[in-house]
C-alpha atoms as a PDB file:
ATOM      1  CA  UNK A   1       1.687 -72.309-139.506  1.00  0.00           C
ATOM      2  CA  UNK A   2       1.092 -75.519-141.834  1.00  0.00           C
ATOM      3  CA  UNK A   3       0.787 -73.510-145.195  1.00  0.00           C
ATOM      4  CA  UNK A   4       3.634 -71.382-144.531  1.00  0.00           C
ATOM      5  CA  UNK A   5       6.303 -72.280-141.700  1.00  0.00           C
ATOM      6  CA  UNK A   6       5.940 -76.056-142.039  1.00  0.00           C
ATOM      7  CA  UNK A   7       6.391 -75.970-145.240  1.00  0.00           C
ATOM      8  CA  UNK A   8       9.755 -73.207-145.794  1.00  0.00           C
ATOM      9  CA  UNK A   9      11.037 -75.523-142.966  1.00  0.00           C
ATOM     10  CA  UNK A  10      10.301 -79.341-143.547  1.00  0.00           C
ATOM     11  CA  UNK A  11       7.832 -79.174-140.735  1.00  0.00           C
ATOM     12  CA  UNK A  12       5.566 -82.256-139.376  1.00  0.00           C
ATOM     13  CA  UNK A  13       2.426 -80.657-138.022  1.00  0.00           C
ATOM     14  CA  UNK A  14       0.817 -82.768-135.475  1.00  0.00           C
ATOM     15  CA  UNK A  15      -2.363 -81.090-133.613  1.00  0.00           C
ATOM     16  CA  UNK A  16      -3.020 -83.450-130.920  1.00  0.00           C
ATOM     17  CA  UNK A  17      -6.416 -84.268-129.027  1.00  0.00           C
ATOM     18  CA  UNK A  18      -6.792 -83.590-125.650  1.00  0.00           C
ATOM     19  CA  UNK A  19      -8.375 -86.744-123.900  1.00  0.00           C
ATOM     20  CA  UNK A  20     -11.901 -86.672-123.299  1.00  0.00           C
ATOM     21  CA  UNK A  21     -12.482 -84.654-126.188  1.00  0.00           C
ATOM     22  CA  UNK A  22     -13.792 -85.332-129.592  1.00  0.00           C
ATOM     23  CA  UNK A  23     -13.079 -88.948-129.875  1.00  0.00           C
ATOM     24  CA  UNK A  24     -11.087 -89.421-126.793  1.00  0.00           C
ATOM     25  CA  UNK A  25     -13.109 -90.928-124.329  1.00  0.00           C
ATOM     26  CA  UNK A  26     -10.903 -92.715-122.233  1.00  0.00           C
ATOM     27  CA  UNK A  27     -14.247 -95.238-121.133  1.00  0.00           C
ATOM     28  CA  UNK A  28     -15.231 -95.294-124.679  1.00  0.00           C
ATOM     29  CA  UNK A  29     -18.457 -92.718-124.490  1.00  0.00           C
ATOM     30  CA  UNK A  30     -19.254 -89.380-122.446  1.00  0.00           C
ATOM     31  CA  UNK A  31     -21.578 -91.128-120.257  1.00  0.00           C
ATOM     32  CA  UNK A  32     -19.004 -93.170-118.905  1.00  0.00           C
ATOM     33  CA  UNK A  33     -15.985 -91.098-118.741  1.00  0.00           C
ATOM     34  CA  UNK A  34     -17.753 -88.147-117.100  1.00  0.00           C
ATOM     35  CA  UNK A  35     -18.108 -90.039-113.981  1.00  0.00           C
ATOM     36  CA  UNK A  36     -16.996 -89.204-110.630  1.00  0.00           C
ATOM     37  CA  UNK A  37     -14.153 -92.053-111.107  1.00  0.00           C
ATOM     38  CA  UNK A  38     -13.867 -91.192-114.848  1.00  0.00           C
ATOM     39  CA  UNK A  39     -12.787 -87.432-114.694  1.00  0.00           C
ATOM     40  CA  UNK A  40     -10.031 -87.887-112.416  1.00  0.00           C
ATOM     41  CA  UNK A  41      -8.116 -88.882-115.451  1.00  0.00           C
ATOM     42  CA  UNK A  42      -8.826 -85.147-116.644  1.00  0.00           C
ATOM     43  CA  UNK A  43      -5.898 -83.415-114.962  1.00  0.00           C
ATOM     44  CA  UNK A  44      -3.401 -80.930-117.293  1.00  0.00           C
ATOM     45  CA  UNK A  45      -0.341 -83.356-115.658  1.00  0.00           C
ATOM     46  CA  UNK A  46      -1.989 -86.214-117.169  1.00  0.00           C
ATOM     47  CA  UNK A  47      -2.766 -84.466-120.688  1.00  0.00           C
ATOM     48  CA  UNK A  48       1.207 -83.310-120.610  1.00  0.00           C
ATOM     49  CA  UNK A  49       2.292 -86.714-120.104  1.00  0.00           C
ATOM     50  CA  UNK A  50       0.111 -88.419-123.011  1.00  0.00           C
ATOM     51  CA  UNK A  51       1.915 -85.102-125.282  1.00  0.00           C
ATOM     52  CA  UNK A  52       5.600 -86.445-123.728  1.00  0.00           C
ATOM     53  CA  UNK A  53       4.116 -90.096-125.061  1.00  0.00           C
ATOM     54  CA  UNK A  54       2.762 -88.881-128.091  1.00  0.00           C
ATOM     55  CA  UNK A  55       6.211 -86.924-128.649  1.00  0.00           C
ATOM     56  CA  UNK A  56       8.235 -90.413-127.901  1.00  0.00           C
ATOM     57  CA  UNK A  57       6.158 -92.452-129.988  1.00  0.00           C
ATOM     58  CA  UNK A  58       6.588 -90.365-133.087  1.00  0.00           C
ATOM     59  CA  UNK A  59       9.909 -89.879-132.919  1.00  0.00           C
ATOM     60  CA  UNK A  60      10.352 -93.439-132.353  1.00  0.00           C
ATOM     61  CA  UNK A  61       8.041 -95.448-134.058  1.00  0.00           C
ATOM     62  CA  UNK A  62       8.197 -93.285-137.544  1.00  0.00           C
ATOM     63  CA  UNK A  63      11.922 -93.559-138.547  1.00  0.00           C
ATOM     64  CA  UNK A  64      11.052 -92.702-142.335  1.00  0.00           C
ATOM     65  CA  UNK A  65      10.248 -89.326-141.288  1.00  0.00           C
ATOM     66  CA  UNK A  66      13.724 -89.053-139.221  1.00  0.00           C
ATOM     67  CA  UNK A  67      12.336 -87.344-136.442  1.00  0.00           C
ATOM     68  CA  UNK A  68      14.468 -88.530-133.920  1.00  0.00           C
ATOM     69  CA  UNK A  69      16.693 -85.925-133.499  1.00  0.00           C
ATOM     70  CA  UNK A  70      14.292 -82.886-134.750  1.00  0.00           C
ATOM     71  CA  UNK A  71      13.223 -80.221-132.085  1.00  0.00           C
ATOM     72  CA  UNK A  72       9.644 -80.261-130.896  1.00  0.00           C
ATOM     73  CA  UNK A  73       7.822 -76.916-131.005  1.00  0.00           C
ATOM     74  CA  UNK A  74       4.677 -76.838-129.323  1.00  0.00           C
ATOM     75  CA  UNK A  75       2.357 -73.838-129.712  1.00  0.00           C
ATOM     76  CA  UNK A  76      -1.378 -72.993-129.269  1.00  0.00           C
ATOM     77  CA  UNK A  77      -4.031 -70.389-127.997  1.00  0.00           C
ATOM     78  CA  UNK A  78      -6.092 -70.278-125.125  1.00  0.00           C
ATOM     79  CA  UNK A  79      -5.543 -73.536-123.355  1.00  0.00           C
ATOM     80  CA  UNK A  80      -3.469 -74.961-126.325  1.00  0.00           C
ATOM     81  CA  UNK A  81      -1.261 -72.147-125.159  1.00  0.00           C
ATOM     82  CA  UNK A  82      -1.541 -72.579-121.301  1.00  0.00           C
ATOM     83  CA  UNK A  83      -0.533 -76.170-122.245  1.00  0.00           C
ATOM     84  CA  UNK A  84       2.370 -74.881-124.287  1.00  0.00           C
ATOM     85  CA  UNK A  85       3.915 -73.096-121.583  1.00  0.00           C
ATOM     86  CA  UNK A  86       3.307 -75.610-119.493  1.00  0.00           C
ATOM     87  CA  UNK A  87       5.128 -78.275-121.501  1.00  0.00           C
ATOM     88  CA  UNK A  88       8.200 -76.019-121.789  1.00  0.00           C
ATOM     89  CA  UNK A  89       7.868 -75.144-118.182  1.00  0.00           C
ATOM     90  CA  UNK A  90       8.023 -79.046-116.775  1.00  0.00           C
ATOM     91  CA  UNK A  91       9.285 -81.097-120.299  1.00  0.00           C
ATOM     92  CA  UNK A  92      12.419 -78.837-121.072  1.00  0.00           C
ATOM     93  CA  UNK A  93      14.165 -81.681-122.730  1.00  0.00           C
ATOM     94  CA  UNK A  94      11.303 -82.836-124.830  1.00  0.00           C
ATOM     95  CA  UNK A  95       9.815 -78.938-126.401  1.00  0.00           C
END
C-alpha cells in the first residue's frame, strides 16, 4: 500500500496506534493503565473516536498537506480490519 498505491495516488499513509499499546499508555506505564479503573478506557467505541480525532486533527491542523477535503480510507487485517469496518459502519461521513 505505501510503496505502490500511496505513491501512483498522492497518498498520506498514517498507521495509527491503538491506545494502550506500544507507547500508548493512557496512565503513562502498563502497571497503571491495566487497572480495574484503567482498562475501562479500552473499549473499540473509544479507539474509533480517538481515529475520528486523529482524522480531524490532520485534516485540520496540517493545511500544507491540503487534506481537508481528501477522502479517508481506512484499511487493516485482523482487528485493524474489524476496526475498519467498524469505522465505515458508525463514521460514514469521516471514511
Amino acid at each position: 500500500m505505501v510503496d505502490t498505491l500511496a505513491k501512483k495516488f498522492g497518498a498520506v499513509v498514517v498507521f495509527a496506534e491503538h491506545r494502550f499499546y506500544g507507547k500508548s499508555w493512557p496512565f503513562g506505564t502498563a502497571e497503571k493503565s491495566f487497572t480495574r479503573e484503567g482498562v475501562k478506557y479500552l473499549t473499540v467505541p473509544q479507539v474509533m473516536r480517538d481515529f475520528v480525532n486523529l482524522i480531524n486533527v490532520l485534516k485540520s491542523d496540517i493545511n500544507h498537506l491540503e487534506l481537508s477535503e481528501r477522502a479517508v480510507i481506512v484499511g487493516g487485517g485482523s482487528y485493524g480490519g474489524m476496526l475498519s469496518a467498524w469505522m465505515r459502519m458508525y463514521f460514514p461521513n469521516q471514511v
